[in-house]
Protein backbone atom coordinates (compact mmCIF):
# COMPACT_ATOMS: atom_id res chain seq x y z
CA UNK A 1 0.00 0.00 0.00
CA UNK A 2 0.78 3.71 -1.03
CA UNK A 3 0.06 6.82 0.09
CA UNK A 4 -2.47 8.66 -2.25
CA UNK A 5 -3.27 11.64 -3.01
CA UNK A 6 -6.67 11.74 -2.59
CA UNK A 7 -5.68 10.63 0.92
CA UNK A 8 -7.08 13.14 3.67
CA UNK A 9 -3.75 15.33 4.82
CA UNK A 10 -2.30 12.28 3.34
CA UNK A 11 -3.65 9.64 6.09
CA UNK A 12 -5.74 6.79 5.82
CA UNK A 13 -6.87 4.50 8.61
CA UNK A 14 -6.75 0.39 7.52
CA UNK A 15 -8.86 -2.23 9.34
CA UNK A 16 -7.39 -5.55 8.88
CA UNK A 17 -8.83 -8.88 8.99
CA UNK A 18 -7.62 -12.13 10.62
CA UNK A 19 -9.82 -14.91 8.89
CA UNK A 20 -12.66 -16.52 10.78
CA UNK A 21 -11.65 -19.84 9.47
CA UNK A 22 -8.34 -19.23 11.30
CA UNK A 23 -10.11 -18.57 14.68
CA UNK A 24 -11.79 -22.06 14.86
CA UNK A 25 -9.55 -23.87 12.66
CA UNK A 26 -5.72 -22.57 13.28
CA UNK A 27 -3.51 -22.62 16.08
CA UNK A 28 -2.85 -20.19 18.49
CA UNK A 29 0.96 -19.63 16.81
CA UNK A 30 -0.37 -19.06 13.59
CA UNK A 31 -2.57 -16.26 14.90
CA UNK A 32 -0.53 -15.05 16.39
CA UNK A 33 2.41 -14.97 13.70
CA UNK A 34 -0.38 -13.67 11.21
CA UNK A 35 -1.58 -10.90 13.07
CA UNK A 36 2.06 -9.43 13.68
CA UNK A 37 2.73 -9.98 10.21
CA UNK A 38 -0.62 -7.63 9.47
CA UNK A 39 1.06 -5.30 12.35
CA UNK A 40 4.71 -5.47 10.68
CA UNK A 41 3.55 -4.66 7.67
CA UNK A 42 0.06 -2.51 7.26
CA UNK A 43 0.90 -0.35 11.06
CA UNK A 44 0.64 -0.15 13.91
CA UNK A 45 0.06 3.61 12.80
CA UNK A 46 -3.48 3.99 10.87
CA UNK A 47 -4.28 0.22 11.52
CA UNK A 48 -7.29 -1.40 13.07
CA UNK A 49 -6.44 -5.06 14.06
CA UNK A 50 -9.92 -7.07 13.68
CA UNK A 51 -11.68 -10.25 13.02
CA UNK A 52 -12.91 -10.54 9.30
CA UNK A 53 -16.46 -10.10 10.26
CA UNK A 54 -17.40 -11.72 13.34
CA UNK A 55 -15.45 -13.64 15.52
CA UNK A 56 -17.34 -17.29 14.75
CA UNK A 57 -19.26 -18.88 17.83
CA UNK A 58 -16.40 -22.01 16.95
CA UNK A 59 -13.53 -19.80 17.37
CA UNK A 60 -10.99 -21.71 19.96
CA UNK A 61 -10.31 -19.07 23.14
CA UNK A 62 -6.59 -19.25 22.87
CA UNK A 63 -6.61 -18.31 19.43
CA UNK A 64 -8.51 -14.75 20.34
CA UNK A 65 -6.11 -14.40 23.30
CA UNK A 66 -3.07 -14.28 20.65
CA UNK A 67 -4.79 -11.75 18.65
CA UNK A 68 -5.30 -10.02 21.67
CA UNK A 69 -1.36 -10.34 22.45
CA UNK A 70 -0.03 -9.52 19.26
CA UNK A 71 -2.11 -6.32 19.25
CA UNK A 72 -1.00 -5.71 22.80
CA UNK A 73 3.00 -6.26 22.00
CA UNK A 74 2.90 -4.05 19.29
């Protein structure tokens, strides 16, 4: 991503999505990995760190926590 011009005073604020499927269906590493790879490489300034939609009524607790940790560490 670029800045653009059309950009208010050139700033834009991103809301990025871990996958749903990856709540109930990943482990809590690769959560974690993914979401401070969205961190690393969209913000941490002008980012939102979010679930794609909804976190799913499946989704496994420690996978929310590292979410929840990688957003906190950053």
């Amino acid at each position: 991503m670029q800045w653009h011009p059309t950009w208010p005073n050139g700033h834009a604020c991103i809301m990025g999505d871990v996958p749903a499927s990856m709540f109930a269906f990943g482990t809590p590493d690769e959560v974690y990995n993914y979401c401070k790879k969205l961190i690393r490489e969209i913000g941490p300034d002008g980012f939102i760190l979010q679930s794609g939609c909804d976190i799913p009524t499946n989704a496994k607790l420690e996978n929310v926590k590292a979410m929840v940790a990688a957003a906190r560490e950053s």
